[in-house]
N, C-alpha and C. Protein backbone atom coordinates (compact mmCIF):
# COMPACT_ATOMS: atom_id res chain seq x y z
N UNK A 1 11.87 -5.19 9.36
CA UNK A 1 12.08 -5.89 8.11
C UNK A 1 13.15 -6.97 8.31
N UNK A 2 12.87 -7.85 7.39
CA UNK A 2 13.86 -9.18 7.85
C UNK A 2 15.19 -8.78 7.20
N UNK A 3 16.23 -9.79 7.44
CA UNK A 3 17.71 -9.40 6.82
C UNK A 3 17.23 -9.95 5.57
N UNK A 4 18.11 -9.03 3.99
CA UNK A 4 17.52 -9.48 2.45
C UNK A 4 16.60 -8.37 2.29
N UNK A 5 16.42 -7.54 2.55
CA UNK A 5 14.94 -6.61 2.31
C UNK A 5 15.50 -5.65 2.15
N UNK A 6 15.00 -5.08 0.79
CA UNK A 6 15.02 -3.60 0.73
C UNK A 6 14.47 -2.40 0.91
N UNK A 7 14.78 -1.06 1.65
CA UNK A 7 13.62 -0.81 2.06
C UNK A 7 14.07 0.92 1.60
N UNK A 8 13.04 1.10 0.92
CA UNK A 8 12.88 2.43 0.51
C UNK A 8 12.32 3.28 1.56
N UNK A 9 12.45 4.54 2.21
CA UNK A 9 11.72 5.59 2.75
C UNK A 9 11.37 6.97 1.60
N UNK A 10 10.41 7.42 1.95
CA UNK A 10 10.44 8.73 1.18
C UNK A 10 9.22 9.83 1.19
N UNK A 11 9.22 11.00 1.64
CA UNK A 11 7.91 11.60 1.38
C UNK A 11 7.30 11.62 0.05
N UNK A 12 6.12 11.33 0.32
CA UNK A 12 5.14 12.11 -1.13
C UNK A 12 4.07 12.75 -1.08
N UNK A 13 4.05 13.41 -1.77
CA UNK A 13 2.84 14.63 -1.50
C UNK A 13 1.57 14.09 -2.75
N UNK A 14 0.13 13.10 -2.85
CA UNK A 14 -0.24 13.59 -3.92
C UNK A 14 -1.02 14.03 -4.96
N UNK A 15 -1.19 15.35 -4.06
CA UNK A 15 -0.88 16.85 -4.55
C UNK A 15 -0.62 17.87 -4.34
N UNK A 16 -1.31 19.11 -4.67
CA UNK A 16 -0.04 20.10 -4.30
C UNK A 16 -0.96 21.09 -3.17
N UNK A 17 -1.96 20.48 -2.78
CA UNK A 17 -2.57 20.54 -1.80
C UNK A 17 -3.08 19.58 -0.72
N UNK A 18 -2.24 18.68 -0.58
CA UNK A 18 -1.97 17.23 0.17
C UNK A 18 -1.04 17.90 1.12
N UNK A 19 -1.15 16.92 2.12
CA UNK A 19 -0.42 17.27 3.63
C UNK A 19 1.29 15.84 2.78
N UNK A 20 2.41 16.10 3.46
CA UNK A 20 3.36 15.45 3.33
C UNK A 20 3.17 14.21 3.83
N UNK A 21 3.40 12.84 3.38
CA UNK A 21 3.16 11.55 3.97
C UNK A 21 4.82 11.13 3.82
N UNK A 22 5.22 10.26 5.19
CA UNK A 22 6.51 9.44 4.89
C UNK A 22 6.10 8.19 4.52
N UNK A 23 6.37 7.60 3.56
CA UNK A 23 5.77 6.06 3.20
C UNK A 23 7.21 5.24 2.83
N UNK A 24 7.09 3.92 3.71
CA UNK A 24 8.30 3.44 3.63
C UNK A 24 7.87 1.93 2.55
N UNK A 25 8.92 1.32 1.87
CA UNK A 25 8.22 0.34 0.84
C UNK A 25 9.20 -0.57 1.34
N UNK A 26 8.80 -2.33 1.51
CA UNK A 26 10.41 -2.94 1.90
C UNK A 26 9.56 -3.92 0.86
N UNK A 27 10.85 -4.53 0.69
CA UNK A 27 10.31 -5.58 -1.24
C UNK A 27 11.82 -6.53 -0.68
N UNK A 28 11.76 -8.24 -0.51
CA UNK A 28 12.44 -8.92 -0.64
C UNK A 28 12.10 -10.14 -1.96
N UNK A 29 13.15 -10.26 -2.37
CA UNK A 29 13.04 -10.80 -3.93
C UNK A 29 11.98 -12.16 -3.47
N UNK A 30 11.02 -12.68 -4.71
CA UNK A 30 10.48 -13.33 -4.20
C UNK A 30 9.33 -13.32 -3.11
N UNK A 31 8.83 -12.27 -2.89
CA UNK A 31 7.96 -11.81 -2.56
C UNK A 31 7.52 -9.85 -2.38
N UNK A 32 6.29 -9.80 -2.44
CA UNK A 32 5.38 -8.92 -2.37
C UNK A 32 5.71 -7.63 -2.01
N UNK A 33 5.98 -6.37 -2.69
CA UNK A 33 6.17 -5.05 -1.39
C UNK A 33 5.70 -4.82 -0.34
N UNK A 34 6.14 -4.49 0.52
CA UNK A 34 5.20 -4.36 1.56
C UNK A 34 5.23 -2.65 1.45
N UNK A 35 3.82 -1.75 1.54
CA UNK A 35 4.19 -0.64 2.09
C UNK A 35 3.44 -0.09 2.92
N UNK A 36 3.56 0.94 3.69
CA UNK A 36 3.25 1.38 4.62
C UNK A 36 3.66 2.81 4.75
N UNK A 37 2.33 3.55 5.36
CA UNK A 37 2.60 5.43 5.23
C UNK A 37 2.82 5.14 6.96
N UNK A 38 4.35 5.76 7.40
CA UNK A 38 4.72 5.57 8.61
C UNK A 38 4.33 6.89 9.12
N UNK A 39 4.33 8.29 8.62
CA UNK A 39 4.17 9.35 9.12
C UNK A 39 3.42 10.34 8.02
N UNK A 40 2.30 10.91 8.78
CA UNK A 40 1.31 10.51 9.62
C UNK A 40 0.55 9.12 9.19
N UNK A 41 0.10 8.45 10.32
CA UNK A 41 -0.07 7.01 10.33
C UNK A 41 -1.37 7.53 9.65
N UNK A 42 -2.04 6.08 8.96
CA UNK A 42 -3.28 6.08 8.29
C UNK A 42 -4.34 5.90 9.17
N UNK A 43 -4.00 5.25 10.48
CA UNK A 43 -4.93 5.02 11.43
C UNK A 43 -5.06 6.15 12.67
N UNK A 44 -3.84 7.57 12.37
CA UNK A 44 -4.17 8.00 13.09
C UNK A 44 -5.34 9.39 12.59
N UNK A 45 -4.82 8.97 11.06
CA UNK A 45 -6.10 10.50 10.67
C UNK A 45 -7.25 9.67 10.55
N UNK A 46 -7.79 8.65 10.29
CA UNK A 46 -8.75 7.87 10.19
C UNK A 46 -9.89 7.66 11.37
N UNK A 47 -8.84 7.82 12.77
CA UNK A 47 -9.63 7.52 13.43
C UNK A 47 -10.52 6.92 13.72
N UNK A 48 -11.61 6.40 14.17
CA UNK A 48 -12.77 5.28 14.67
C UNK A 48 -12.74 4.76 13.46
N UNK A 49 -12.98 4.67 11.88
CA UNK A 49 -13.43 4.18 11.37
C UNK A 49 -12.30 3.22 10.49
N UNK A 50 -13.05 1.96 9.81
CA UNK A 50 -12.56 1.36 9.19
C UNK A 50 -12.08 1.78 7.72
N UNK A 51 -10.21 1.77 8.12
CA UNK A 51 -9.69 2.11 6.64
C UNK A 51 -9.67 1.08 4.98
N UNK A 52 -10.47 1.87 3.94
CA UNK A 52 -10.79 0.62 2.64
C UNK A 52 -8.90 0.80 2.49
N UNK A 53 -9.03 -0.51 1.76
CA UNK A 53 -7.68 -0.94 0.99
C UNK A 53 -6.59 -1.05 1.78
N UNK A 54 -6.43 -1.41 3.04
CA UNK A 54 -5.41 -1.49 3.89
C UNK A 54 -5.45 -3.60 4.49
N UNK A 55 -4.67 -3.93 4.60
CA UNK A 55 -4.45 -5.41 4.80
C UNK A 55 -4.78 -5.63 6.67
N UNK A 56 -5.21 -6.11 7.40
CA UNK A 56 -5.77 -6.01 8.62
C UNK A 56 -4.27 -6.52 9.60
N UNK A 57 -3.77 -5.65 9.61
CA UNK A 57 -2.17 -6.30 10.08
C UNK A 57 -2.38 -4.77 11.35
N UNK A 58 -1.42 -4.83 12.28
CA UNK A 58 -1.14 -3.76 13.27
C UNK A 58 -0.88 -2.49 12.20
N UNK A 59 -0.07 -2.36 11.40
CA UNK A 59 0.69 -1.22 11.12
C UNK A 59 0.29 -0.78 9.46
N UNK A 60 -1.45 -1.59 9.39
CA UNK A 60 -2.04 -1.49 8.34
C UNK A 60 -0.96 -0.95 7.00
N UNK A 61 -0.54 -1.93 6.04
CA UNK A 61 -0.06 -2.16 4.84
C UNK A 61 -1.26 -1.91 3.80
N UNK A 62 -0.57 -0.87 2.59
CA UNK A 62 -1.84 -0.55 2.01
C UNK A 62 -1.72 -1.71 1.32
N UNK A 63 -2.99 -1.87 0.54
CA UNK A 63 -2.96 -2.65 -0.82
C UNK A 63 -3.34 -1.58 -2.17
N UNK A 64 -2.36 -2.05 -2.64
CA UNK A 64 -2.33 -1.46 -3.97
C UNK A 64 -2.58 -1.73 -4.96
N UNK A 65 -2.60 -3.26 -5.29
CA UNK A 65 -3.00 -4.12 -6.05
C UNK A 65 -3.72 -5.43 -5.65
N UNK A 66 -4.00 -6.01 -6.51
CA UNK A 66 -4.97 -7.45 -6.49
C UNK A 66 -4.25 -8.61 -6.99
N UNK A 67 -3.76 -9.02 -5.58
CA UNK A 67 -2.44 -9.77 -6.17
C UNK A 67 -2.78 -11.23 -6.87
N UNK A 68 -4.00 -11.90 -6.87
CA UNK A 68 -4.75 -12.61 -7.40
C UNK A 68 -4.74 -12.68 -9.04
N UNK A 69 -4.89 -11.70 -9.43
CA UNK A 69 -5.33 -11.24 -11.03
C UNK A 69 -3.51 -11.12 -11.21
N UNK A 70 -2.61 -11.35 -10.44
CA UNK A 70 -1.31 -10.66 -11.03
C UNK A 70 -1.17 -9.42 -11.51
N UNK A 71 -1.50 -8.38 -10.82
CA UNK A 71 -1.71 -6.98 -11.19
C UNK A 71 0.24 -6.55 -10.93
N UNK A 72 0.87 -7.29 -10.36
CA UNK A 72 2.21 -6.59 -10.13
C UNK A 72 2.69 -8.37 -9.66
N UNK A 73 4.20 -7.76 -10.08
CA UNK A 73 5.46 -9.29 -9.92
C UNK A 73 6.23 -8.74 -10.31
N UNK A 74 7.31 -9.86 -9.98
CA UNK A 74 8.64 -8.87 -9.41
C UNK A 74 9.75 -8.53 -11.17
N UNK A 75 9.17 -8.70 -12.50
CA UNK A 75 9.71 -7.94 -13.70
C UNK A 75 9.34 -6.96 -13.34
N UNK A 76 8.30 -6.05 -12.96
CA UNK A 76 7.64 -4.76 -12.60
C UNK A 76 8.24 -4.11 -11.91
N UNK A 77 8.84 -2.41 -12.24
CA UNK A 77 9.75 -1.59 -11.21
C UNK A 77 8.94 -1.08 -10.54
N UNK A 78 9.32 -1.28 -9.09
CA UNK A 78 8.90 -0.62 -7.68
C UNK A 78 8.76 0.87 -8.05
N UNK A 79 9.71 1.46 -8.86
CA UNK A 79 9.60 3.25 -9.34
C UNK A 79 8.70 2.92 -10.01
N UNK A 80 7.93 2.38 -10.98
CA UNK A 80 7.03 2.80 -11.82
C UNK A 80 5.85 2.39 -11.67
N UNK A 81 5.81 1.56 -10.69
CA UNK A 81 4.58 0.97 -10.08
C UNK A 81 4.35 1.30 -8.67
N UNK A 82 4.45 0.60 -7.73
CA UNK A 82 4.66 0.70 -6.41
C UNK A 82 4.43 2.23 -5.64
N UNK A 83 4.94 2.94 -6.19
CA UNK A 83 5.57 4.01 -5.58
C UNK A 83 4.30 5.33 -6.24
N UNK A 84 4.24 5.14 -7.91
CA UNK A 84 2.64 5.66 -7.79
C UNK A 84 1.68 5.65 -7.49
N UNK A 85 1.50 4.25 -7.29
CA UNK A 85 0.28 3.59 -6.52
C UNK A 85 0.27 4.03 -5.15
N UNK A 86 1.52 4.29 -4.35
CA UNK A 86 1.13 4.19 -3.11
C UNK A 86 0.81 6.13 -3.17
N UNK A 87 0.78 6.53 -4.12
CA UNK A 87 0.47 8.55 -4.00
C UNK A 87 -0.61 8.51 -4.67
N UNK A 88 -1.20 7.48 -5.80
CA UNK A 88 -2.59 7.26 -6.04
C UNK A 88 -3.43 6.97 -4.78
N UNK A 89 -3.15 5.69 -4.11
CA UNK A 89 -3.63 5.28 -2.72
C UNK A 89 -3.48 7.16 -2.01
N UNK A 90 -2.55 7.23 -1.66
CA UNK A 90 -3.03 8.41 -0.64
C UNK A 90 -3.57 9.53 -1.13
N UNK A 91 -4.32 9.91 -2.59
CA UNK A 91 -4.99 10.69 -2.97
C UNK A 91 -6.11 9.93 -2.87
N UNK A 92 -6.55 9.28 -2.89
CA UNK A 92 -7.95 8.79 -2.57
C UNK A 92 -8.28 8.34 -1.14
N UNK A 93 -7.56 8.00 -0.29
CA UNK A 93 -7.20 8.19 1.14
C UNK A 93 -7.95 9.73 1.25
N UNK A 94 -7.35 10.24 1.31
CA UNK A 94 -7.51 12.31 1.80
C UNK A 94 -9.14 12.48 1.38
N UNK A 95 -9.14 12.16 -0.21
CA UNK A 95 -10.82 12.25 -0.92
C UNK A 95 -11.85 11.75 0.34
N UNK A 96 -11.46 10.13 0.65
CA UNK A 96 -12.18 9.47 1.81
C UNK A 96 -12.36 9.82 3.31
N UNK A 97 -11.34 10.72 3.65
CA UNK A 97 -11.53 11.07 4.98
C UNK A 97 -12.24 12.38 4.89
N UNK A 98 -12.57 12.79 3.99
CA UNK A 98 -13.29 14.18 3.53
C UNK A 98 -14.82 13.78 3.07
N UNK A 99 -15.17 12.73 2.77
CA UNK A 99 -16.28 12.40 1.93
C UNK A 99 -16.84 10.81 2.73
N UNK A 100 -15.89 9.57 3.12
CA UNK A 100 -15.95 8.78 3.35
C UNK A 100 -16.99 7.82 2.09
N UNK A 101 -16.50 8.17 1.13
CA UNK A 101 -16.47 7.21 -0.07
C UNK A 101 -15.40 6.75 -0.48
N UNK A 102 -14.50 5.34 -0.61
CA UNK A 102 -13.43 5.64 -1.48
C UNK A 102 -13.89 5.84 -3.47
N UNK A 103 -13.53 6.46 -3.63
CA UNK A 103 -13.52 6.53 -5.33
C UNK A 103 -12.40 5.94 -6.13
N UNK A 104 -11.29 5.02 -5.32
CA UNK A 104 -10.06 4.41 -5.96
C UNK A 104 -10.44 3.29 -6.82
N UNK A 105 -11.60 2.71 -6.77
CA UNK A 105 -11.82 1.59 -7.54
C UNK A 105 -11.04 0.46 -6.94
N UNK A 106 -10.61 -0.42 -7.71
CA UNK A 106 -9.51 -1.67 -7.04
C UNK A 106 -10.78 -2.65 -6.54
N UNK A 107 -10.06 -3.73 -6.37
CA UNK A 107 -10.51 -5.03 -5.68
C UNK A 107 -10.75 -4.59 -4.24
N UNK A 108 -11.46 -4.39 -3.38
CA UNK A 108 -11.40 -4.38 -1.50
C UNK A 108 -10.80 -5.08 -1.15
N UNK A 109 -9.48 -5.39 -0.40
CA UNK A 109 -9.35 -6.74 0.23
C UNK A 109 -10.52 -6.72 1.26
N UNK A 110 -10.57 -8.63 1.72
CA UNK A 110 -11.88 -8.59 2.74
C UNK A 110 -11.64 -8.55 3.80
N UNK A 111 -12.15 -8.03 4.79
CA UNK A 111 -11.62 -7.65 6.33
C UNK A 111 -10.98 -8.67 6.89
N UNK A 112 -10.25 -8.48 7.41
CA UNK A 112 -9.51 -9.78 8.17
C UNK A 112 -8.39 -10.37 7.43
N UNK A 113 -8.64 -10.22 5.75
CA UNK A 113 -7.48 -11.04 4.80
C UNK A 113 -6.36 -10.78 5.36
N UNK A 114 -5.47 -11.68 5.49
CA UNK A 114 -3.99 -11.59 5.37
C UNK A 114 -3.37 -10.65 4.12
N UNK A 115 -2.24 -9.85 4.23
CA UNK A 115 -1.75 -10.10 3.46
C UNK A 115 -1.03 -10.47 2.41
N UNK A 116 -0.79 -10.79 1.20
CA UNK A 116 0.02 -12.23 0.68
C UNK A 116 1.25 -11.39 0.45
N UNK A 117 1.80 -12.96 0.45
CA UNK A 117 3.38 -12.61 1.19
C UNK A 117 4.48 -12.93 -0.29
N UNK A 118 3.93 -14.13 -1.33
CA UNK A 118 5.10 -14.52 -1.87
C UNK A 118 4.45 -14.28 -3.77
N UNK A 119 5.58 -13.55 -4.61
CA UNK A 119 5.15 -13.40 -5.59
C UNK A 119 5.08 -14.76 -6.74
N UNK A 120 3.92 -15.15 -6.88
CA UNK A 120 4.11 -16.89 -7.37
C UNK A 120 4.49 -16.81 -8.59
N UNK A 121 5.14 -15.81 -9.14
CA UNK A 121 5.96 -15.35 -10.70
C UNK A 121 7.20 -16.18 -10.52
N UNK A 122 7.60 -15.81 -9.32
CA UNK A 122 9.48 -16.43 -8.72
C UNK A 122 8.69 -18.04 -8.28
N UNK A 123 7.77 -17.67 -7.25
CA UNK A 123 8.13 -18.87 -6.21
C UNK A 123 7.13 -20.14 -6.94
N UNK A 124 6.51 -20.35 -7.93
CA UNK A 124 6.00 -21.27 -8.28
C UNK A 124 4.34 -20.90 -8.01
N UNK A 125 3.69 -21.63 -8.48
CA UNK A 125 1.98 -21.49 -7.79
C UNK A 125 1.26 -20.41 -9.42
């Protein structure tokens, strides 16, 4: 994470028959959370197949939202957003590696997308 970034760690379980995930969130003002389930990796229970809702980066960043439609910006608390989303995301994660449907609904990002970096609430656009 760059210098300016804040970066949350924290397990979440979610549910109460879910395996423990460490998911770390880093959010610099002016742009986008980034998060990421560091332990166990998403690509390592996933295995061969292609994970839905993840941004095509090495260390696959989920997506949680559709940053297009302005689904999240930075008035929005990381606790009340961010942080459910990312235990919504990994309950439908677990559903998918069991079923290989996701049932999360959401926008897909499209394979290959980048993903976006600056919240155009602050930075203009």
């Amino acid at each position: 994470m760059s210098r300016g970034t804040l970066v949350w760690e924290c397990p979440l379980r979610p549910s109460p028959f879910s395996r423990k995930y460490v998911v770390r969130i880093g959010y610099r003002q002016g742009h986008f959370p980034r998060t990421r389930v560091i332990h166990p990796t998403v690509r390592s229970l996933a295995g061969d197949r292609k994970i839905p809702h993840v941004y095509a980066e090495p260390d696959d960043p989920l997506c949680l939202f559709y940053a297009p439609a302005r689904e999240w910006n930075s008035s929005l608390s990381l606790a009340r957003t961010i942080i459910p989303w990312a235990c919504e995301w990994l309950f439908h994660f677990e559903a998918w590696l069991f079923t290989g449907e996701w049932d999360g609904g959401g926008v897909h990002c499209q394979s290959g997308e980048p993903r976006p970096q600056h919240d155009r609430s602050i930075v203009g656009g």
